[in-house]
N, C-alpha and C. Protein backbone atom coordinates (compact mmCIF):
# COMPACT_ATOMS: atom_id res chain seq x y z
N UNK A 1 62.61 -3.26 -75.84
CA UNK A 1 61.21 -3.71 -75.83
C UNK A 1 61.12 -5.06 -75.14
N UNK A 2 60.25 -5.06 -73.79
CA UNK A 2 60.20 -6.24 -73.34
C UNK A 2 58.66 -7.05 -74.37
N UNK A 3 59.58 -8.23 -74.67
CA UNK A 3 58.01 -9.17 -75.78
C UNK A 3 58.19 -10.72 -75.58
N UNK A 4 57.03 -11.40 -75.86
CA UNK A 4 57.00 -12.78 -75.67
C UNK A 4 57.03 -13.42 -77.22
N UNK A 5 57.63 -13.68 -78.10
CA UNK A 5 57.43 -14.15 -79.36
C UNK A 5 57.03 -15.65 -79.54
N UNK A 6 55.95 -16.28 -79.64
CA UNK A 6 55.70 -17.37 -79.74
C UNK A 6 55.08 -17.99 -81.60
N UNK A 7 55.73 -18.34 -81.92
CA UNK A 7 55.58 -18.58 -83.12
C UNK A 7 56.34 -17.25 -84.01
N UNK A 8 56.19 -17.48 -85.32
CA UNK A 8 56.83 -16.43 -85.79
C UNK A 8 55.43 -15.52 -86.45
N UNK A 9 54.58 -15.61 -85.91
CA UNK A 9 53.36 -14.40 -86.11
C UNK A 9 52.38 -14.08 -85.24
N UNK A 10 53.24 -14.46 -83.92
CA UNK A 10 52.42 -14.13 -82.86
C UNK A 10 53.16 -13.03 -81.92
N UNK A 11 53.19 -12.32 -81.32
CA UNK A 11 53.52 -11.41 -80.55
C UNK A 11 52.96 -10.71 -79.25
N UNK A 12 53.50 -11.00 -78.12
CA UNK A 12 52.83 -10.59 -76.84
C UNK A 12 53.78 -9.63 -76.08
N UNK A 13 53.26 -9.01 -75.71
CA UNK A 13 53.46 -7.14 -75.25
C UNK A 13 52.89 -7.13 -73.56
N UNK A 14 53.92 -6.55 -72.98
CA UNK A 14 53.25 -5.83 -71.30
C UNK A 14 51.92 -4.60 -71.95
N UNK A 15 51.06 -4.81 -71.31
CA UNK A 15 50.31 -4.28 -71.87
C UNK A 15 50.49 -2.10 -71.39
N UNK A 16 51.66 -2.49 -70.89
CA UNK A 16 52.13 -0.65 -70.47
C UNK A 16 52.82 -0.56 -71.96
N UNK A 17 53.41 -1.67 -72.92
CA UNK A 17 53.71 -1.23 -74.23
C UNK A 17 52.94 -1.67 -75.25
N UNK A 18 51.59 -1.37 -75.49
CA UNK A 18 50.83 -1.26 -75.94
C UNK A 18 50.14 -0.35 -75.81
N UNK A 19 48.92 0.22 -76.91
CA UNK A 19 48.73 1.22 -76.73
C UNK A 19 46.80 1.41 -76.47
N UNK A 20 46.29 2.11 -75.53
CA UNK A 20 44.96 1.83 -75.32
C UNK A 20 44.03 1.75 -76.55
N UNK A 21 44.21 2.37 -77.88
CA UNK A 21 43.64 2.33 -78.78
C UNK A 21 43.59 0.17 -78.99
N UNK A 22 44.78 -0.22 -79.06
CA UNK A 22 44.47 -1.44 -79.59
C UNK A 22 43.89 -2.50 -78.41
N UNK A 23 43.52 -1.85 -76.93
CA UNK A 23 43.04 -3.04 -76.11
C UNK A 23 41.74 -2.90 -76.35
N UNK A 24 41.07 -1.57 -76.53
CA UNK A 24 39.59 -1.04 -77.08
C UNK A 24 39.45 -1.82 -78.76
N UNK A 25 40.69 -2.27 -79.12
CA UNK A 25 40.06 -3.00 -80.54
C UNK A 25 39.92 -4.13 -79.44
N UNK A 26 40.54 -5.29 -78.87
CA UNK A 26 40.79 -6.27 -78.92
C UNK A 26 39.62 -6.52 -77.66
N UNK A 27 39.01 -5.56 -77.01
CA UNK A 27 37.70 -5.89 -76.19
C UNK A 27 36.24 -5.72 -76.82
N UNK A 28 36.65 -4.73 -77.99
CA UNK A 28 35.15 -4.71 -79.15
C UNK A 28 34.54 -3.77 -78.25
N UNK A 29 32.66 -3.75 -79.31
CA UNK A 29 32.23 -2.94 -78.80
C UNK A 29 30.73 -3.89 -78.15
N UNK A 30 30.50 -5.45 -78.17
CA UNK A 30 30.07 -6.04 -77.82
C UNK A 30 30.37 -7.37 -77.13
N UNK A 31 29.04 -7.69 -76.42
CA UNK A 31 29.24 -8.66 -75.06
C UNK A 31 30.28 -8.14 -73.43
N UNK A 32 30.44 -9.26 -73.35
CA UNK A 32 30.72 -8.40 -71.84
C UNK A 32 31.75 -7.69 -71.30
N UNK A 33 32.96 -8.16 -72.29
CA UNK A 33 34.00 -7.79 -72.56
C UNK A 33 34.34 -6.20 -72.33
N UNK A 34 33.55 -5.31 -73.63
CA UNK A 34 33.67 -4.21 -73.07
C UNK A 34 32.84 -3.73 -72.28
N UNK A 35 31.74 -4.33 -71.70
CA UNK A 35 30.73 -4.04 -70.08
C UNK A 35 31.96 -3.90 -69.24
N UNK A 36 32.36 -4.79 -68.89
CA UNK A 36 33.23 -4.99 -67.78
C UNK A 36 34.53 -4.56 -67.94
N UNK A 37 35.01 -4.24 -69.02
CA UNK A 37 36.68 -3.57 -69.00
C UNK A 37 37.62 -4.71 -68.10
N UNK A 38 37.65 -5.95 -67.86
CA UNK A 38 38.20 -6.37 -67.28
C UNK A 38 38.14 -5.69 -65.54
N UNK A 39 37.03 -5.28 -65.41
CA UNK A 39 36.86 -4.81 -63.82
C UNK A 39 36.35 -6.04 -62.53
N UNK A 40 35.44 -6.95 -63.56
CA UNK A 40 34.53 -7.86 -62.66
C UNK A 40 35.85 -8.23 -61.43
N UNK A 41 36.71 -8.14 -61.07
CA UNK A 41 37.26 -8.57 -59.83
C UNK A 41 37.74 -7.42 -59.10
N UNK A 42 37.65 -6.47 -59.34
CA UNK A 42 38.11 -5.70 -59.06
C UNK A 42 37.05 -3.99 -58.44
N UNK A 43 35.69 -4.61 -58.98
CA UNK A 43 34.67 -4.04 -58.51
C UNK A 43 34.68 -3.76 -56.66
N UNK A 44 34.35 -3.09 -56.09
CA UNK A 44 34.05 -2.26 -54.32
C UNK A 44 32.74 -3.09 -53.92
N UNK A 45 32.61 -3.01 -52.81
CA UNK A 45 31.54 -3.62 -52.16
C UNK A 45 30.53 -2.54 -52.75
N UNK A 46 29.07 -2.85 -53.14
CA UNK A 46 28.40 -2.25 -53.78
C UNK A 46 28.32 -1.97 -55.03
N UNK A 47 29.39 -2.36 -55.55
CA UNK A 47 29.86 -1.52 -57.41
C UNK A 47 29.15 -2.71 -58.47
N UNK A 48 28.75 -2.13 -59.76
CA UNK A 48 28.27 -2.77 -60.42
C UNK A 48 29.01 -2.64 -62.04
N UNK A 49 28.72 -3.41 -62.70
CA UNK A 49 28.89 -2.70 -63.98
C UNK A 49 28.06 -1.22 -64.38
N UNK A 50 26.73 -1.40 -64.51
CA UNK A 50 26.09 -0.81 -64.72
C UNK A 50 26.30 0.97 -63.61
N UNK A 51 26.37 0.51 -62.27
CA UNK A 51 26.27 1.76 -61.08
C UNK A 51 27.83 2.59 -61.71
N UNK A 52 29.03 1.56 -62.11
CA UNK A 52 29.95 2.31 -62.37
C UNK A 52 30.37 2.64 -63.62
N UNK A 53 29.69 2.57 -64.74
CA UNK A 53 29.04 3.00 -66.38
C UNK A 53 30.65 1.91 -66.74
N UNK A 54 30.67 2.34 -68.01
CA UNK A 54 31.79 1.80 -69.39
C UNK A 54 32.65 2.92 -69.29
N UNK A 55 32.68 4.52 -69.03
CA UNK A 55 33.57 5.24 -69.42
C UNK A 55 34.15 4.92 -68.27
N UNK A 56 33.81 4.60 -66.69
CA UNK A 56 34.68 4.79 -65.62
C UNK A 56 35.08 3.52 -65.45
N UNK A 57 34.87 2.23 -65.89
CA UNK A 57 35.20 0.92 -65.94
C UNK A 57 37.01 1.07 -66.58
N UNK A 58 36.23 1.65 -67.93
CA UNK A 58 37.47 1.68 -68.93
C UNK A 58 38.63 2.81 -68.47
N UNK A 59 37.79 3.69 -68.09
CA UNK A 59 39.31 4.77 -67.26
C UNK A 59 39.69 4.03 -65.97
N UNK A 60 39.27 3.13 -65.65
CA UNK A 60 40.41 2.50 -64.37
C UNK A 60 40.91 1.71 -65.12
N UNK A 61 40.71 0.62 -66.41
CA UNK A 61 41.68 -0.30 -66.81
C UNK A 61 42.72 0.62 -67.44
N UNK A 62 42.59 0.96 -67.93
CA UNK A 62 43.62 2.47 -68.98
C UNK A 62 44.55 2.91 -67.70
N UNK A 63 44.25 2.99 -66.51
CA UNK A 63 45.06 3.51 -65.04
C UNK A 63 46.17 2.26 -65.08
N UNK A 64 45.26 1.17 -64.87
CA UNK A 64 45.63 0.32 -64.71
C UNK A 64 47.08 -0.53 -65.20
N UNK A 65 46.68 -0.70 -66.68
CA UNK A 65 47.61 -0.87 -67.80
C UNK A 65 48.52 -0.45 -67.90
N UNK A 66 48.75 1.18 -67.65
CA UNK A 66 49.53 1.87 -67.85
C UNK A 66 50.12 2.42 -69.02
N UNK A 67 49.24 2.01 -70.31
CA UNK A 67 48.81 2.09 -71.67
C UNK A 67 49.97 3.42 -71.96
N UNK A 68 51.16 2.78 -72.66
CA UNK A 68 51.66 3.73 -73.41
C UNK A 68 53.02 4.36 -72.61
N UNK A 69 52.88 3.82 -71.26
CA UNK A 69 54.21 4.05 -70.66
C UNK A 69 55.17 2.99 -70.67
N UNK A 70 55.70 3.01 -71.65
CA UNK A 70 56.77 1.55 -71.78
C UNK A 70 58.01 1.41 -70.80
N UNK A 71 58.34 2.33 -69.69
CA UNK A 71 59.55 1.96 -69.06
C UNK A 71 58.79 1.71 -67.51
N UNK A 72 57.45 1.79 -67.52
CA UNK A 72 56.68 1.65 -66.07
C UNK A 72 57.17 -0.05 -65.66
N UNK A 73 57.01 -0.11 -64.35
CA UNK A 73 57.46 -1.58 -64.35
C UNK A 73 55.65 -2.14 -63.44
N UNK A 74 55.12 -1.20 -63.21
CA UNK A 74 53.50 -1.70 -63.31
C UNK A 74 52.52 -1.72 -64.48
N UNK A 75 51.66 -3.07 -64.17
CA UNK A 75 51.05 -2.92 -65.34
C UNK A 75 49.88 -4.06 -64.94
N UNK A 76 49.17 -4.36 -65.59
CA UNK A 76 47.85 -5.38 -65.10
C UNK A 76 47.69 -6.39 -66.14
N UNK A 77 48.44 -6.34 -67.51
CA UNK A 77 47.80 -7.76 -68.43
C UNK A 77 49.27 -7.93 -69.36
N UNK A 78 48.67 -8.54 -70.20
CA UNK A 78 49.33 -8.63 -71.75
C UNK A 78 48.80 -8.68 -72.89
N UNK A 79 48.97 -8.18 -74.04
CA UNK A 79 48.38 -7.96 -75.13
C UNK A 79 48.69 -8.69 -76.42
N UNK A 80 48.10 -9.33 -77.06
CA UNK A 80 48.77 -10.25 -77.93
C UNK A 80 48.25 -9.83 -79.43
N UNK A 81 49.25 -10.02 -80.19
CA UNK A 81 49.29 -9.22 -81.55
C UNK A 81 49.48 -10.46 -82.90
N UNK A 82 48.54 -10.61 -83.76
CA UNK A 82 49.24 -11.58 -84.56
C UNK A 82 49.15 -10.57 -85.86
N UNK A 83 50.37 -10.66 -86.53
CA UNK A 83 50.69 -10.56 -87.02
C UNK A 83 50.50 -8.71 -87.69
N UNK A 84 51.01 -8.04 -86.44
CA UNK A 84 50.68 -6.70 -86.13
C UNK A 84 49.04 -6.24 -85.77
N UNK A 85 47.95 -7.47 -85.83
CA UNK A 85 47.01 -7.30 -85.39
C UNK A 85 46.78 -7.04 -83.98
N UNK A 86 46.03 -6.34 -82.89
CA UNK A 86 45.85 -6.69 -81.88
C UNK A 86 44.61 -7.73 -82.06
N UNK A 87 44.67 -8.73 -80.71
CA UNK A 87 44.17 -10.01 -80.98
C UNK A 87 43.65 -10.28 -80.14
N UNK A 88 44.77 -10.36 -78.72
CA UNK A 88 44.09 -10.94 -77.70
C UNK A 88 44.86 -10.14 -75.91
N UNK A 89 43.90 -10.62 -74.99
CA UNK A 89 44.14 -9.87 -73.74
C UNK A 89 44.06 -11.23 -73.01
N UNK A 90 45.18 -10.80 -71.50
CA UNK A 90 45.45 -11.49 -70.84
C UNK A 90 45.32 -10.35 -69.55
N UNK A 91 44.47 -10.26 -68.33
CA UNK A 91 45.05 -10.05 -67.33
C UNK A 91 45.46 -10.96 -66.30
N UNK A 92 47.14 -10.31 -65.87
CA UNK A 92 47.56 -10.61 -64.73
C UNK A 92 48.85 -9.90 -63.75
N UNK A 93 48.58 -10.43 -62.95
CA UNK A 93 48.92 -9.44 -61.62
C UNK A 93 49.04 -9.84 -60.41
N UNK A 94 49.84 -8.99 -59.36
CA UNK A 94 49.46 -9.64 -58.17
C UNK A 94 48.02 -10.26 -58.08
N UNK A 95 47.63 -11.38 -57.21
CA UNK A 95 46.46 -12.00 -56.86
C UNK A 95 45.72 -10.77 -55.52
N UNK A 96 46.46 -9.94 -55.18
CA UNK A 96 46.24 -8.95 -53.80
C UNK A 96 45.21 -7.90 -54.28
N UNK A 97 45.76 -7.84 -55.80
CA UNK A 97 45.18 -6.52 -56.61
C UNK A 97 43.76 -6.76 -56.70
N UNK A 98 43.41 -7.61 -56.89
CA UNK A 98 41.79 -8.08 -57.30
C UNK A 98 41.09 -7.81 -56.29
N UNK A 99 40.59 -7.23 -55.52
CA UNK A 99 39.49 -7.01 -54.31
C UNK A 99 38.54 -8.12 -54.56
N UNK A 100 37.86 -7.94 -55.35
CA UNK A 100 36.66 -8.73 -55.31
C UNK A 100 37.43 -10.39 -55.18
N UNK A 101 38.32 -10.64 -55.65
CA UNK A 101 39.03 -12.27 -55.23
C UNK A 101 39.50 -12.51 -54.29
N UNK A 102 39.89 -11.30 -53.30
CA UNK A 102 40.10 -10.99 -52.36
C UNK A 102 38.81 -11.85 -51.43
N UNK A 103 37.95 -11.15 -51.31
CA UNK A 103 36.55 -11.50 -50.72
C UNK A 103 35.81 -12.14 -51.29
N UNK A 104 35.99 -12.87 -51.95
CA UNK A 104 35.41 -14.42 -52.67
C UNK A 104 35.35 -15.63 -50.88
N UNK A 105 34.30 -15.95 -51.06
CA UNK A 105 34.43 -17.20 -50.15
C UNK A 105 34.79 -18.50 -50.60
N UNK A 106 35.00 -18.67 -52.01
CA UNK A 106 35.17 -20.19 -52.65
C UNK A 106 36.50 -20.21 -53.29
N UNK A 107 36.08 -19.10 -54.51
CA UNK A 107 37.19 -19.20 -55.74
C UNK A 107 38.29 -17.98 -55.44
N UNK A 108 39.17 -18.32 -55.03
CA UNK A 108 40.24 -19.24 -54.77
C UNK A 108 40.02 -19.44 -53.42
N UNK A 109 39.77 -19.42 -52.50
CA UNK A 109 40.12 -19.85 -51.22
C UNK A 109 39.99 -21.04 -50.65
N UNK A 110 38.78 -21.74 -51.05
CA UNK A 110 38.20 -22.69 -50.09
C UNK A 110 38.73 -24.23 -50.28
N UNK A 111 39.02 -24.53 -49.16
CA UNK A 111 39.83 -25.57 -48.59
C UNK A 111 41.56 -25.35 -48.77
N UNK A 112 41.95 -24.48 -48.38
CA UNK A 112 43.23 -24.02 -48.56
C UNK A 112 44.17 -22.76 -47.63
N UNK A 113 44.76 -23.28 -47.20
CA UNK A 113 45.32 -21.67 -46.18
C UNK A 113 45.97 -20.84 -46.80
N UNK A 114 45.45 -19.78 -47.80
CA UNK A 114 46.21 -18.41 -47.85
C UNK A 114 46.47 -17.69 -47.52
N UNK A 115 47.11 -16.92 -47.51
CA UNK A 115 47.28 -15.47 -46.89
C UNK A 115 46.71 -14.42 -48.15
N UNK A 116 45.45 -13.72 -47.71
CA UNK A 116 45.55 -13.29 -49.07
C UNK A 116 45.74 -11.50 -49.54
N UNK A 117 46.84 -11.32 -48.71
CA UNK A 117 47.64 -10.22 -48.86
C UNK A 117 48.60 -10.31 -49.64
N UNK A 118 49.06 -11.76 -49.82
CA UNK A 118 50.46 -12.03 -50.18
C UNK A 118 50.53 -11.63 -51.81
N UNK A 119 51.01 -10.69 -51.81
CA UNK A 119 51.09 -9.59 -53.28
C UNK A 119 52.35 -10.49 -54.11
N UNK A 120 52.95 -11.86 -53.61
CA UNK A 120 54.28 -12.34 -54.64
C UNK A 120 53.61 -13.99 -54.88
N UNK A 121 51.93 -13.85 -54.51
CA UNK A 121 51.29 -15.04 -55.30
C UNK A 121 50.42 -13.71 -56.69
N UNK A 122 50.52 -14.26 -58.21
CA UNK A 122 50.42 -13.87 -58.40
C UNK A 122 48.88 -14.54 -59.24
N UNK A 123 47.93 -14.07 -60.39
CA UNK A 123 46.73 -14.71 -60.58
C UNK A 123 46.32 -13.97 -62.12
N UNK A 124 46.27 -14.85 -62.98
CA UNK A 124 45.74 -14.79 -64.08
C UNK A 124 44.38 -14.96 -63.90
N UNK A 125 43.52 -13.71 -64.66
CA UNK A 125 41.73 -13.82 -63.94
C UNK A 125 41.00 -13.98 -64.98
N UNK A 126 41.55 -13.42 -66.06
CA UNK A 126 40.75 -12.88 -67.53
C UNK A 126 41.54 -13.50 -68.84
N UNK A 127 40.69 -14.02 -69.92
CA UNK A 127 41.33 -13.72 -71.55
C UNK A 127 40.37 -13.08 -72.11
N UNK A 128 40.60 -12.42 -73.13
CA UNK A 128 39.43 -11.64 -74.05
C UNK A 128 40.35 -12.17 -75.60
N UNK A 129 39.76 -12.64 -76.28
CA UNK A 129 40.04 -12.91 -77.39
C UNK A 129 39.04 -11.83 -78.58
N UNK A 130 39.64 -11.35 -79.45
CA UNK A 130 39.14 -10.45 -80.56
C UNK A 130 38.15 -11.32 -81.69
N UNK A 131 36.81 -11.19 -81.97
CA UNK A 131 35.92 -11.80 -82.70
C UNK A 131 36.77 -11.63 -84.08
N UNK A 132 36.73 -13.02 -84.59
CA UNK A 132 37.33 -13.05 -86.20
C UNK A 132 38.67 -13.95 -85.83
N UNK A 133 39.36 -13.80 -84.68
CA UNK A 133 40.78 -14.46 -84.25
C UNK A 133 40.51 -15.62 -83.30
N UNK A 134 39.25 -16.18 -82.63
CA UNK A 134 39.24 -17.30 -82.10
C UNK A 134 39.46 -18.33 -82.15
N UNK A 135 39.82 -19.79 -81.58
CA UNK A 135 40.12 -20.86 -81.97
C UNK A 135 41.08 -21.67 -82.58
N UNK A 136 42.32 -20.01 -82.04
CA UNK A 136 44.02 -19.90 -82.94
C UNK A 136 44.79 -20.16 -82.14
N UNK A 137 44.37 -20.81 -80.64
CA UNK A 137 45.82 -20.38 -79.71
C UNK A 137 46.41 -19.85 -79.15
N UNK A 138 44.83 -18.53 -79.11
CA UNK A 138 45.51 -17.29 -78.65
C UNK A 138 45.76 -16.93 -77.18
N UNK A 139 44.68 -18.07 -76.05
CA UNK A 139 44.52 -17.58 -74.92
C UNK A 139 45.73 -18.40 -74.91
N UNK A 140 45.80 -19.92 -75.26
CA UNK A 140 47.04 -20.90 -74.92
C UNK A 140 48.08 -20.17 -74.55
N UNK A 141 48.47 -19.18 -76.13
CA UNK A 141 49.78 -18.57 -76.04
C UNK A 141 50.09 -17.36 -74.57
N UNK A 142 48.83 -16.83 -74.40
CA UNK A 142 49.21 -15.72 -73.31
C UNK A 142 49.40 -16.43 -72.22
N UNK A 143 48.78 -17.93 -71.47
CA UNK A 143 48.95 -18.71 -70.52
C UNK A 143 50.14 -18.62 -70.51
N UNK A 144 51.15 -19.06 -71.55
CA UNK A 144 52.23 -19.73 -71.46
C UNK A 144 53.13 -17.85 -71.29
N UNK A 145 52.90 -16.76 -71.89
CA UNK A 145 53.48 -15.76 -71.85
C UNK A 145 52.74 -15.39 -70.26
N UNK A 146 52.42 -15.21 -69.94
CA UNK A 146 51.70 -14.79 -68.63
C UNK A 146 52.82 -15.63 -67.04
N UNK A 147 52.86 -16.80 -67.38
CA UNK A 147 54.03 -17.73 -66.75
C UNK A 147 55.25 -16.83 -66.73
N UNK A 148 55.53 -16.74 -67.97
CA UNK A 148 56.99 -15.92 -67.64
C UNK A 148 57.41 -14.25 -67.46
N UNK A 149 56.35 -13.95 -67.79
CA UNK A 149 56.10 -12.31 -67.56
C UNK A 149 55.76 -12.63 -65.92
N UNK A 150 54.98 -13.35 -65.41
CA UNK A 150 54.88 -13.50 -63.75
C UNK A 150 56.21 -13.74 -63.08
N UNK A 151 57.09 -14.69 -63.32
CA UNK A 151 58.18 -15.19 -63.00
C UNK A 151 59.28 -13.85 -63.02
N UNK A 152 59.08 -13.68 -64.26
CA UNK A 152 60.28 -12.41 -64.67
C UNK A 152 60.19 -11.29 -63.52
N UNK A 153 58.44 -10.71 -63.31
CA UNK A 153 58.43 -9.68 -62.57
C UNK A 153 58.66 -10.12 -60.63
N UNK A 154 58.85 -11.19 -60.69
CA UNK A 154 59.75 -11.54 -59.21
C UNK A 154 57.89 -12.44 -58.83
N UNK A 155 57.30 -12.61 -59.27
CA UNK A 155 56.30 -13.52 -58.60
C UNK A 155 56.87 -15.05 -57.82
N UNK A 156 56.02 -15.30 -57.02
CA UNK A 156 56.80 -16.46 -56.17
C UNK A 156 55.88 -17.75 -56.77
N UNK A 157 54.69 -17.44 -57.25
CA UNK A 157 53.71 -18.52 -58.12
C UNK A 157 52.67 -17.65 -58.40
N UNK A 158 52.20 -18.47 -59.89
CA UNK A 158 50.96 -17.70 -60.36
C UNK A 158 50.09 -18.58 -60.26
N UNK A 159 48.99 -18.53 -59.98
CA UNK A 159 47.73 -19.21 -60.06
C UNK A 159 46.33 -19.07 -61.43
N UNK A 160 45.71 -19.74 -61.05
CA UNK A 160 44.53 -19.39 -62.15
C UNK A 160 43.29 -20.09 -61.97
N UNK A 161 42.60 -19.83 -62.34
CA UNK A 161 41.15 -20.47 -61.85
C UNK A 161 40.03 -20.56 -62.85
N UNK A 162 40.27 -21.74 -63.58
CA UNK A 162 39.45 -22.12 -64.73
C UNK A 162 38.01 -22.24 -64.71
N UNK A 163 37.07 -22.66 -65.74
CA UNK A 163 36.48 -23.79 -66.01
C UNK A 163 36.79 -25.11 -65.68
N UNK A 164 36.10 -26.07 -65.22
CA UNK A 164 36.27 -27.51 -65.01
C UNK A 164 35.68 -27.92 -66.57
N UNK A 165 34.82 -27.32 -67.18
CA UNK A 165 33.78 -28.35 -68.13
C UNK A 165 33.63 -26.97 -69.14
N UNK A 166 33.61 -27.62 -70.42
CA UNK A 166 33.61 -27.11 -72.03
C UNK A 166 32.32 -26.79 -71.98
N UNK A 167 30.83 -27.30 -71.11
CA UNK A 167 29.74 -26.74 -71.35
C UNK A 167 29.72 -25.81 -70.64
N UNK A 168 30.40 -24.51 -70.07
CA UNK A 168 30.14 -23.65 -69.80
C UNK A 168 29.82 -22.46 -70.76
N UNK A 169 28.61 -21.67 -70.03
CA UNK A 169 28.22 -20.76 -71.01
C UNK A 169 29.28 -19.68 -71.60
N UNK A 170 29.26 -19.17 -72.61
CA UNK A 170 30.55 -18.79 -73.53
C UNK A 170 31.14 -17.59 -72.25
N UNK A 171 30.00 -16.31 -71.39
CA UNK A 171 30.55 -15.19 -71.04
C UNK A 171 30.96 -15.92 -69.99
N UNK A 172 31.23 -17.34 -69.40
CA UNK A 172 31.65 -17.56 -68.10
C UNK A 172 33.20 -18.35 -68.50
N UNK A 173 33.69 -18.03 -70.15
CA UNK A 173 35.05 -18.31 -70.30
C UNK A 173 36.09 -17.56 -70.60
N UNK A 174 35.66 -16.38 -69.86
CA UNK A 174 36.74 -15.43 -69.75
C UNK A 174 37.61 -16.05 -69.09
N UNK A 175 37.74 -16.85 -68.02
CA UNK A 175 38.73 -16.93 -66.60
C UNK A 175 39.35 -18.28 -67.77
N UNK A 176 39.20 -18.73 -68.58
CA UNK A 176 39.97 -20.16 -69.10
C UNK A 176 39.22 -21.45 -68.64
N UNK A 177 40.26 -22.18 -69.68
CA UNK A 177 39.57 -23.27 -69.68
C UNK A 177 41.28 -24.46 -68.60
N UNK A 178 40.70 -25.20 -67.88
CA UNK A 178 42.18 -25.92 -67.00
C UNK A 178 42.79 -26.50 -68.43
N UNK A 179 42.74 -27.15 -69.77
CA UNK A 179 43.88 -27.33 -70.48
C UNK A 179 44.93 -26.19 -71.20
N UNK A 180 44.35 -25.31 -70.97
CA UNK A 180 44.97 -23.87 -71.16
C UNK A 180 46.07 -23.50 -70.47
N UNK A 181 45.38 -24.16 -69.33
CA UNK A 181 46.52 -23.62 -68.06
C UNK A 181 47.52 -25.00 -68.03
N UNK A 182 46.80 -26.62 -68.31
CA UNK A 182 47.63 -27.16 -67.92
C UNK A 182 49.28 -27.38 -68.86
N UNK A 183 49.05 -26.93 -70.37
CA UNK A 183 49.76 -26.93 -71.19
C UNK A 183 50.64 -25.86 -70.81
N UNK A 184 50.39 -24.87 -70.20
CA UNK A 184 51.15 -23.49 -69.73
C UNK A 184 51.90 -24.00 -68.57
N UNK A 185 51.70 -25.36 -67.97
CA UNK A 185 52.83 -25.51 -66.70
C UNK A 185 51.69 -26.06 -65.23
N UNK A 186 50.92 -25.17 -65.48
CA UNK A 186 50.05 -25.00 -64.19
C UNK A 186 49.43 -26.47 -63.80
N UNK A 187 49.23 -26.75 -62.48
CA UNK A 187 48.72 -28.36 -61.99
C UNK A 187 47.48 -28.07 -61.21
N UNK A 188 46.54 -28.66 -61.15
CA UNK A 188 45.51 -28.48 -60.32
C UNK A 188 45.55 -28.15 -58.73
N UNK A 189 45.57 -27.52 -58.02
CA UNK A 189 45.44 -27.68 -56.62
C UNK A 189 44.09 -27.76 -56.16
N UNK A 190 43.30 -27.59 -56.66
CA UNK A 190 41.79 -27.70 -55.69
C UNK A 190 40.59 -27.44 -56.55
N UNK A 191 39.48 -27.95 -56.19
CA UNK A 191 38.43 -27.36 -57.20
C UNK A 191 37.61 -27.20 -55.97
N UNK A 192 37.11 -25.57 -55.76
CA UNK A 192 36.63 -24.79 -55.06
C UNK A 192 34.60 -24.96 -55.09
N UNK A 193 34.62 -25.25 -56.44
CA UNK A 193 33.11 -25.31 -56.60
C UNK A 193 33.40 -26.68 -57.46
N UNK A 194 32.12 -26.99 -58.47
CA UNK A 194 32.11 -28.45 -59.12
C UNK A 194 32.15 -27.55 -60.42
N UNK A 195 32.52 -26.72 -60.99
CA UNK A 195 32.52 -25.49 -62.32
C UNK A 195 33.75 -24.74 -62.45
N UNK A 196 35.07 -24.98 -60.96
CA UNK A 196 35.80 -24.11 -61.34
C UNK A 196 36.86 -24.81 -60.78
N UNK A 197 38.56 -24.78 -61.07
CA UNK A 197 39.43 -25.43 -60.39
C UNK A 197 40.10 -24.47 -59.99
N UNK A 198 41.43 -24.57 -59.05
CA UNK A 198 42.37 -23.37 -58.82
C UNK A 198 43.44 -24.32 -59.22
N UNK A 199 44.47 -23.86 -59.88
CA UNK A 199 45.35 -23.96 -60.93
C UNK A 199 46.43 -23.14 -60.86
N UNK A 200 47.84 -23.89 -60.14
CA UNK A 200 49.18 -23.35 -59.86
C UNK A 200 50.77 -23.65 -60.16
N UNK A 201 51.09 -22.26 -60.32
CA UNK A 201 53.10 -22.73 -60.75
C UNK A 201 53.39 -22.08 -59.64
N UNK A 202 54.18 -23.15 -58.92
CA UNK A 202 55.09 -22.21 -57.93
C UNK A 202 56.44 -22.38 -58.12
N UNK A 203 57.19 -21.01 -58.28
CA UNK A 203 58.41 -20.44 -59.19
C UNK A 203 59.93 -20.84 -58.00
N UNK A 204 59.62 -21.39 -56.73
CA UNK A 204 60.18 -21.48 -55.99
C UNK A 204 60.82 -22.96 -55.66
């Protein structure tokens, strides 16, 4: 069993060993969380939440995940468990995988030369934390598990792209907050807009 043990009642899982029943607990059945299935980056030119419903959102993350195949060496997040609870979600992945970040004009790109094919930069996009478990540590802990699950799977650096400011509205803190990331390793490289920073480990 590949796992991240951080504390002795916390537990983080490739989310291919986990099982889709507990990412459907840990996204609920309200706010945007389960709207979006973790798709918003990953949406087609034209695609919406709404144009592409909740059942087909959620059957591409379930593709995605690889939910339940534990020897797959693809997979899109991590799943965090306290204390056999499921708790909390982390996606990450190549930075290539995301289309829609792909074709972003700001966040991540702007003022910076990427290549943004390069599938061995890798990009933490999302946390979903489970209502009742907030305010425990939970995204902290996947930052810091997300680092080495990136590293492990041969990434050359992971990136991330926060919040700048705590007054952001709650559904715009999925992507994190920069002390999240900076306690996880990660250093600022750029702030793309005056609301968002880009935030990097390079493993090299």
């Amino acid at each position: 069993m590949t796992e991240t043990n951080i504390g002795p009642e916390l537990t983080i899982l490739p989310a291919n060993e986990a099982s889709w029943e507990d990412i459907k607990v840990v996204f609920g059945t309200r706010g945007d969380a389960p709207r979006c299935q973790c798709q918003r980056y990953k949406l087609w030119p034209k695609e919406s939440w709404a144009s592409v419903g909740r059942e087909e959102l959620g059957h591409r993350l379930r593709t995605q995940t690889e939910c339940g195949h534990r020897r797959s060496r693809t997979t899109s997040g991590l799943v965090a468990y306290l204390d056999g609870e499921p708790v909390g979600w982390c996606a990450v992945e190549p930075r290539s995988a995301y289309h829609g970040l792909v074709r972003s004009m700001k966040v991540p790109w702007e003022g910076r030369d990427e290549d943004k094919a390069d599938a061995s930069v890798w990009a933490v996009t999302c946390f979903v934390t489970r209502a009742g478990f907030r305010r425990r540590g939970i995204s902290r802990a996947l930052a810091r598990a997300a680092v080495d699950f990136a590293r492990k799977r041969g990434a050359r650096a992971l990136e991330a792209y926060p919040m700048t400011t705590t007054n952001a509205i709650l559904g715009e803190m999925h992507v994190g907050a920069v002390a999240v990331f900076a306690a996880a390793g990660l250093s600022e490289v750029g702030r793309p807009t005056l609301r968002r920073a880009v935030m990097r480990i390079d493993f090299e």
